[in-house]
C-alpha atoms as a PDB file:
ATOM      1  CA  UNK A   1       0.000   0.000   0.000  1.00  0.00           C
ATOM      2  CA  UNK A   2       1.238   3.306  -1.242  1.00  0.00           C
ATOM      3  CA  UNK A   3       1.250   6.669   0.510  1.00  0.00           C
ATOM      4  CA  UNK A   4       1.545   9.024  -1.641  1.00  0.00           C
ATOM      5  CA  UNK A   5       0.037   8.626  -4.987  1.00  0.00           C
ATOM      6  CA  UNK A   6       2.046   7.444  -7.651  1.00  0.00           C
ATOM      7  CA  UNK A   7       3.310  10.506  -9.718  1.00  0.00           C
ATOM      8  CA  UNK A   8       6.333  11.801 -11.633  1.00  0.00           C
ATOM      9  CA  UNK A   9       6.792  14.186  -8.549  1.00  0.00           C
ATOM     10  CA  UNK A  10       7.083  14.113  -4.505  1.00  0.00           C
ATOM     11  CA  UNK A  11       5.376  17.426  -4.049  1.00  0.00           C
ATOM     12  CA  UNK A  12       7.427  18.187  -0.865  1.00  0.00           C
ATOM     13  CA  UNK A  13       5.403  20.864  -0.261  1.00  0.00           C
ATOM     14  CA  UNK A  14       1.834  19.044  -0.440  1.00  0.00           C
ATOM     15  CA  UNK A  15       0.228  18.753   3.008  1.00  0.00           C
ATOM     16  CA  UNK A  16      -0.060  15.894   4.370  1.00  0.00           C
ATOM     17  CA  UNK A  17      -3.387  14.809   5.450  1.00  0.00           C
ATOM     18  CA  UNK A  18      -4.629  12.392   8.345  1.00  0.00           C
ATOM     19  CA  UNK A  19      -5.292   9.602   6.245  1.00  0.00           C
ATOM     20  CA  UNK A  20      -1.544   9.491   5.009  1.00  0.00           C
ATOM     21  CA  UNK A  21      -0.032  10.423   8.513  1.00  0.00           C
ATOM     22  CA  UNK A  22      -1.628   7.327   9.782  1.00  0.00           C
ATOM     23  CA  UNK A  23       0.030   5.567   6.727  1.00  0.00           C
ATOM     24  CA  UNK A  24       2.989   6.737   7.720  1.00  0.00           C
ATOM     25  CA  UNK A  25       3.291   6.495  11.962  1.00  0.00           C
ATOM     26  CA  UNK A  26       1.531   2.806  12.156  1.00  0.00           C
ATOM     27  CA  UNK A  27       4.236   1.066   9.760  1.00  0.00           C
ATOM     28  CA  UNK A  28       7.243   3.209  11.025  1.00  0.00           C
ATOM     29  CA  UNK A  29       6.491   2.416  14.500  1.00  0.00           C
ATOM     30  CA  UNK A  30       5.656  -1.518  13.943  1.00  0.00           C
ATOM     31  CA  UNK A  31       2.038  -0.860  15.596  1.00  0.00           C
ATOM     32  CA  UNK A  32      -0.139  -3.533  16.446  1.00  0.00           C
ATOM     33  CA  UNK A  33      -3.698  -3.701  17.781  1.00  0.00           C
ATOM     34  CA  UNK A  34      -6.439  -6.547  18.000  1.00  0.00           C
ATOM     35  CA  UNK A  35      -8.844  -4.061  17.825  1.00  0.00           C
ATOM     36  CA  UNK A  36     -10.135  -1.144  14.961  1.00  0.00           C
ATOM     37  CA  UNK A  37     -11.783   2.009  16.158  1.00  0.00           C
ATOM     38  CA  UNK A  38     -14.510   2.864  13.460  1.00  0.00           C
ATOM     39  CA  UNK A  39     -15.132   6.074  12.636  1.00  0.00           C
ATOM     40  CA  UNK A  40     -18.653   7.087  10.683  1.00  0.00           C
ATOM     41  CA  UNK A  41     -16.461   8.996   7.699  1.00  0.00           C
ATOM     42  CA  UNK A  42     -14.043   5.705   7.167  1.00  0.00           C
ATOM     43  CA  UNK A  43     -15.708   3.298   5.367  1.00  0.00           C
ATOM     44  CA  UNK A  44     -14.138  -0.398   5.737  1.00  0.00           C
ATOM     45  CA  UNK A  45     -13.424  -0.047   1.857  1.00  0.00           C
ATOM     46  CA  UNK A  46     -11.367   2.836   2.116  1.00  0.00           C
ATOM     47  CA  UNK A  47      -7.342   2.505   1.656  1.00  0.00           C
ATOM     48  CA  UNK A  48      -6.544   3.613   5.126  1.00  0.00           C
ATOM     49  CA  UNK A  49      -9.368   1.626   7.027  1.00  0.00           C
ATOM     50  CA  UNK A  50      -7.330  -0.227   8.596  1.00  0.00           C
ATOM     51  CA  UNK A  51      -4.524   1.928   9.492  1.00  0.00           C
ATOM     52  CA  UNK A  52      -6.740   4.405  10.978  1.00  0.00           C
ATOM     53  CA  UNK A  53      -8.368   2.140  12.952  1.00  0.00           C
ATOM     54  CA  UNK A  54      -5.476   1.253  14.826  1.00  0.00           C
ATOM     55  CA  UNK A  55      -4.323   4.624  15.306  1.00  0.00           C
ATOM     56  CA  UNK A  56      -7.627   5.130  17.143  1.00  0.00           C
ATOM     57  CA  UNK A  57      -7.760   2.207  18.728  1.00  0.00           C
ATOM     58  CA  UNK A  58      -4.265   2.793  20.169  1.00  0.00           C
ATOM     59  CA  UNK A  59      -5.311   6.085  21.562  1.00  0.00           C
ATOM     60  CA  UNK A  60      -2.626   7.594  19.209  1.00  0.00           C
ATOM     61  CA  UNK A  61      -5.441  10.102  18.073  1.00  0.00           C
ATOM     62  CA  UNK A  62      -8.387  10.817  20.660  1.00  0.00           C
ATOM     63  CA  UNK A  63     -10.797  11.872  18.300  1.00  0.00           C
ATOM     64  CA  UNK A  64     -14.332  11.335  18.942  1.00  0.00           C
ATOM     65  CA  UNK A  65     -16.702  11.185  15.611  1.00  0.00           C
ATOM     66  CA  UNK A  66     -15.599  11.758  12.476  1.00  0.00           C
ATOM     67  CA  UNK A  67     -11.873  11.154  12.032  1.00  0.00           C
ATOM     68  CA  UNK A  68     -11.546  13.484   8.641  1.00  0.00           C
ATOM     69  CA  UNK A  69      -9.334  11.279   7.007  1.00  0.00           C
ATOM     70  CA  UNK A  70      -8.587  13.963   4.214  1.00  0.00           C
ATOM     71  CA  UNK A  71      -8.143  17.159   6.740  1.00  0.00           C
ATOM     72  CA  UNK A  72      -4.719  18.096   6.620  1.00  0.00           C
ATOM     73  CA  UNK A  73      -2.243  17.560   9.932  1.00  0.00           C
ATOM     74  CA  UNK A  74      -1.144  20.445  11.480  1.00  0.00           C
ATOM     75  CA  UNK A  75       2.104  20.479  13.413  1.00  0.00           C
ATOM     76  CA  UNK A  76       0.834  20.587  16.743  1.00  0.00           C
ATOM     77  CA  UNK A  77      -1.417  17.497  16.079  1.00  0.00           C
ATOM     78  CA  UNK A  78       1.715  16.052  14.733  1.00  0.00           C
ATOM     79  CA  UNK A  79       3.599  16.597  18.201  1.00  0.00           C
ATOM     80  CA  UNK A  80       1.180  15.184  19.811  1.00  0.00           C
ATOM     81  CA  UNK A  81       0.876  11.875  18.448  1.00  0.00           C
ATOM     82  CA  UNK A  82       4.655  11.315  17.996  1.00  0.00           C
ATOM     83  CA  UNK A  83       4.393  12.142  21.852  1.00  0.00           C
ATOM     84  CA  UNK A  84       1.851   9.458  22.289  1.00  0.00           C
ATOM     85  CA  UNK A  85       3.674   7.231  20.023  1.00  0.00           C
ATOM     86  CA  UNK A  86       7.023   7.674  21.891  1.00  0.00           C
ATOM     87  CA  UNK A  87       4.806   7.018  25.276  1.00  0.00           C
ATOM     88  CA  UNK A  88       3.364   3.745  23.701  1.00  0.00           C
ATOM     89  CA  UNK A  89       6.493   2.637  22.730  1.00  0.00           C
ATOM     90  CA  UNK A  90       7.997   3.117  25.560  1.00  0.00           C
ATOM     91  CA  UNK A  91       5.629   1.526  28.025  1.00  0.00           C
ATOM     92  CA  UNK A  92       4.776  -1.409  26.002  1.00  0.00           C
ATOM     93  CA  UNK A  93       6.055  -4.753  27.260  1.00  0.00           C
ATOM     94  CA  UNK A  94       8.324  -5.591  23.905  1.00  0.00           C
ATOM     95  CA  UNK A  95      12.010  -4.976  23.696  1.00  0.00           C
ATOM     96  CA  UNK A  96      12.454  -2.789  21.164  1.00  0.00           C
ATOM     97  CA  UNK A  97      15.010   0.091  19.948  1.00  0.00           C
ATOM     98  CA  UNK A  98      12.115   2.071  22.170  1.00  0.00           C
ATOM     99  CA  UNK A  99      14.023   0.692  25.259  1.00  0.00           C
ATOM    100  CA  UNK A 100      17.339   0.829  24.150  1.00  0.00           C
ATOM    101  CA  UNK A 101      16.238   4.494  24.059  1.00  0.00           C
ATOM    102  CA  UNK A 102      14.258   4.895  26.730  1.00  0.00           C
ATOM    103  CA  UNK A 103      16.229   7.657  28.414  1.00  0.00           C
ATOM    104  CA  UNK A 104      17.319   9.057  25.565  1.00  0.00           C
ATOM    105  CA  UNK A 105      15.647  12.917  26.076  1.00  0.00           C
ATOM    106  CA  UNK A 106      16.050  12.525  29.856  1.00  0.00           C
ATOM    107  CA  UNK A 107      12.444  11.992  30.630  1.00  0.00           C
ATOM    108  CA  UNK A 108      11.570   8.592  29.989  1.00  0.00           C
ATOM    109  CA  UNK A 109       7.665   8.297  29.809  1.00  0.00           C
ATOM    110  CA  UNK A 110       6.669  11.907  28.327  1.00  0.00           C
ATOM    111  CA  UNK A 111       4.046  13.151  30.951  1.00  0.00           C
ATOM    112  CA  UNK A 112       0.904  15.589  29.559  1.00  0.00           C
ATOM    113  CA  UNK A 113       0.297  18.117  32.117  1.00  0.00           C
ATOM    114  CA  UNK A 114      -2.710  16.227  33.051  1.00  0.00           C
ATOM    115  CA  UNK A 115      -1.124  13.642  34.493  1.00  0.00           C
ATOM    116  CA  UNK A 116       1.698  14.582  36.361  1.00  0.00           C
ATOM    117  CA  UNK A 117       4.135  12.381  38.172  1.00  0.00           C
ATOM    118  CA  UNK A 118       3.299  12.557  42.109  1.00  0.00           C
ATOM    119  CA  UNK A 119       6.079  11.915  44.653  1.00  0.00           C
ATOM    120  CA  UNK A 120       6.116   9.224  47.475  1.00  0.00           C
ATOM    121  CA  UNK A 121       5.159  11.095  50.497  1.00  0.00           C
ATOM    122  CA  UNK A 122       8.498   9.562  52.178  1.00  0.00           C
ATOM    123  CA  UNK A 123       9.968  11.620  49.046  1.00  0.00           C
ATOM    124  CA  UNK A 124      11.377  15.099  49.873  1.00  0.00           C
ATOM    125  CA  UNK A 125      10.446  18.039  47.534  1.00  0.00           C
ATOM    126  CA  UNK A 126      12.522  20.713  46.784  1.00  0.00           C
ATOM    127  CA  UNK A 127      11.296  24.121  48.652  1.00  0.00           C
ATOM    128  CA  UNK A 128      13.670  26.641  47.537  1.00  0.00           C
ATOM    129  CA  UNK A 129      12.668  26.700  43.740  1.00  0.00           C
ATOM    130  CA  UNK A 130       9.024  27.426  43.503  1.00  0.00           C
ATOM    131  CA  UNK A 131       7.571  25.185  40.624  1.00  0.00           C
ATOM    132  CA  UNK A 132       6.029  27.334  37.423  1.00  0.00           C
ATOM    133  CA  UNK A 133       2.658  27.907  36.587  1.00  0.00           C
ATOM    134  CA  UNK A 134       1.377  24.927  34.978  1.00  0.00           C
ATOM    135  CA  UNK A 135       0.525  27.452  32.044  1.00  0.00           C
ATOM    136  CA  UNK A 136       3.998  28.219  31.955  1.00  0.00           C
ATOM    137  CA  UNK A 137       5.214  24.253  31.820  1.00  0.00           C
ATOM    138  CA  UNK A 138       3.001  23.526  28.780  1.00  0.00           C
ATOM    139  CA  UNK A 139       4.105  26.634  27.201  1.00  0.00           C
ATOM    140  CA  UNK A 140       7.494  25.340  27.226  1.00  0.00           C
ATOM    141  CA  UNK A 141       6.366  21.736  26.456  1.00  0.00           C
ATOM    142  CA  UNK A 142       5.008  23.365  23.054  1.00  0.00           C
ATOM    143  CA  UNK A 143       8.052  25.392  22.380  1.00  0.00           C
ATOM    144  CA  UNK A 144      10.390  22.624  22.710  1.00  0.00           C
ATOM    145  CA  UNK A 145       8.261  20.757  20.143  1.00  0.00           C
ATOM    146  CA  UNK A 146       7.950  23.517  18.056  1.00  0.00           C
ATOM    147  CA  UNK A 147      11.765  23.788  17.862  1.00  0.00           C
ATOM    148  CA  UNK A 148      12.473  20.335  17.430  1.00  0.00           C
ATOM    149  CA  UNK A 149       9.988  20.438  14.615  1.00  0.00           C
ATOM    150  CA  UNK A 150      11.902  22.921  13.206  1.00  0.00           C
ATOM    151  CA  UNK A 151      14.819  21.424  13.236  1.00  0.00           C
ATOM    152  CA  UNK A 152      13.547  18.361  11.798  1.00  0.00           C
ATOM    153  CA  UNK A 153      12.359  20.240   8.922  1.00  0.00           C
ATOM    154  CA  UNK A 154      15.498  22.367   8.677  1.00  0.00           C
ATOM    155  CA  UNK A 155      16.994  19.271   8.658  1.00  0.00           C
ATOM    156  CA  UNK A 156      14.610  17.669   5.500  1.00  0.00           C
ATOM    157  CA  UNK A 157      14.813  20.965   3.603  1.00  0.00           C
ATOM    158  CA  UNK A 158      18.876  20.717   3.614  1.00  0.00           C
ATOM    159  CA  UNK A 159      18.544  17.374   2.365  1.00  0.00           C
ATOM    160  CA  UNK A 160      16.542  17.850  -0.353  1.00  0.00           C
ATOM    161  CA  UNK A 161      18.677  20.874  -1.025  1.00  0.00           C
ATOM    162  CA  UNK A 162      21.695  18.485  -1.614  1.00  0.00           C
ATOM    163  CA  UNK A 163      19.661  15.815  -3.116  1.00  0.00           C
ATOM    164  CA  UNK A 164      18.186  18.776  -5.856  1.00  0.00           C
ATOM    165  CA  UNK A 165      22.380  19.420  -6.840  1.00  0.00           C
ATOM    166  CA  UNK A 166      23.279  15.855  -6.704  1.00  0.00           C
ATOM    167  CA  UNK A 167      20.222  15.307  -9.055  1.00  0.00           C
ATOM    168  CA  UNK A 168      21.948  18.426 -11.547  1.00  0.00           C
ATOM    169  CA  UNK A 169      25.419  17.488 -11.063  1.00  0.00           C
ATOM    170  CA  UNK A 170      24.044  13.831 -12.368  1.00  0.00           C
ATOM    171  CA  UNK A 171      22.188  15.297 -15.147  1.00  0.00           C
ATOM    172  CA  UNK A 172      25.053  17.214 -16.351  1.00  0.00           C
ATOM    173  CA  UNK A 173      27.154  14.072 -16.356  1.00  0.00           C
ATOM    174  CA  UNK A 174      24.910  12.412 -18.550  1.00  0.00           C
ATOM    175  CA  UNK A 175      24.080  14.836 -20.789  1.00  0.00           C
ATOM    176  CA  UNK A 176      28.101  15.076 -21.143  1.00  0.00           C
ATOM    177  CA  UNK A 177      28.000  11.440 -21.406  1.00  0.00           C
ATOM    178  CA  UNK A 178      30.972  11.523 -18.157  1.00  0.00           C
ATOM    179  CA  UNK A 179      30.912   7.394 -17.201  1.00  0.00           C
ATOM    180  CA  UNK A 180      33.017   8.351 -14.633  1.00  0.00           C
ATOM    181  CA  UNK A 181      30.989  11.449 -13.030  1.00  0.00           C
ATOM    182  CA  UNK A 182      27.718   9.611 -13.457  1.00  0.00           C
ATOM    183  CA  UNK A 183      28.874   6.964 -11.110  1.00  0.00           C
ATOM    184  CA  UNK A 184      29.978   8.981  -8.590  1.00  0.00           C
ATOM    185  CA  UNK A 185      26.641  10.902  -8.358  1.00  0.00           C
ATOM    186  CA  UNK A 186      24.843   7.896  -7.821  1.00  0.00           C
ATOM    187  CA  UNK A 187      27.075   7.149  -5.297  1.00  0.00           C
ATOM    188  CA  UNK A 188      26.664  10.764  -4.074  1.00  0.00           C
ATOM    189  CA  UNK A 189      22.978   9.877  -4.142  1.00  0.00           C
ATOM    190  CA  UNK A 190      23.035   6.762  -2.107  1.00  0.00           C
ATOM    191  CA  UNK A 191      24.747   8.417   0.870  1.00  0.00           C
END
């Protein structure tokens, strides 16, 4: 099963909607479920039935109703579900890379504000920093993403940079019929 439609041209700029995110997060992150939420505007006919079901049914997405397969994702709804998907991971009872990594941000198990960690009441608390205002935490929660989405798409956009003069510099070489320069942008490519 295909993404993206099959086309002379990636549209890197396209939006990517709900239907294809799902297509995307439930093969990259191996998920499995027994179970299929249903949603009134995803017919069991449609292409990303079952994909979408187990988004749902993993509490990836916790959309009630109509899932609007063909909305478009925004970034923070993209946060969030990597978030839940790193959570998931995480706490799931298969070794995995997910536990090789557990620690790997210093947090472990991503908390949502709404469920905060609460300390043993044998546990001292530190008294001399007074905590933020739980406003203030999720603000920062949200910037962090933010900026690591950023990154990760200053990251992509470099890429395809270099990929789009690789491409030219291999185009070149075969329109000056260059044996030798035409393999080593393919091999430019593959890196």
């Amino acid at each position: 099963m295909g993404v993206f439609s099959k086309q002379e041209k990636f549209n890197p700029n396209s939006p990517l909607t709900r239907a294809q995110m799902a297509a995307i997060l439930v093969p990259a992150f191996n998920l499995e479920s027994d179970e299929i939420k249903t949603y009134p505007d995803v017919k069991k006919d449609d292409w990303h039935y079952q994909v979408v079901g187990k988004f749902g049914a993993l509490n990836i997405t916790a959309v009630e109703g109509n899932y609007n397969p063909n909305g478009y994702v925004k970034r923070a709804n993209l946060a969030a579900f990597i978030v839940r998907l790193i959570n998931l991971k995480r706490d799931d009872d298969k070794q995995d890379i997910w536990d090789q990594w557990k620690d790997w941000d210093n947090r472990g198990i991503i908390q949502f504000p709404e469920k905060p960690d609460k300390p043993d009441k044998d546990e001292e608390t530190p008294t001399d920093s007074p905590k933020p205002p739980k406003e203030q935490d999720d603000e920062q929660e949200i910037k962090e993403l933010e900026k690591a989405l950023d990154a990760a798409i200053d990251d992509l956009e470099d890429a395809q940079e270099e990929v789009k003069d690789v491409l030219e510099d291999l185009r070149e070489a075969e329109d000056d019929n260059d044996k030798e320069d035409i393999e080593e942008e393919k091999e430019n490519l593959s890196k």
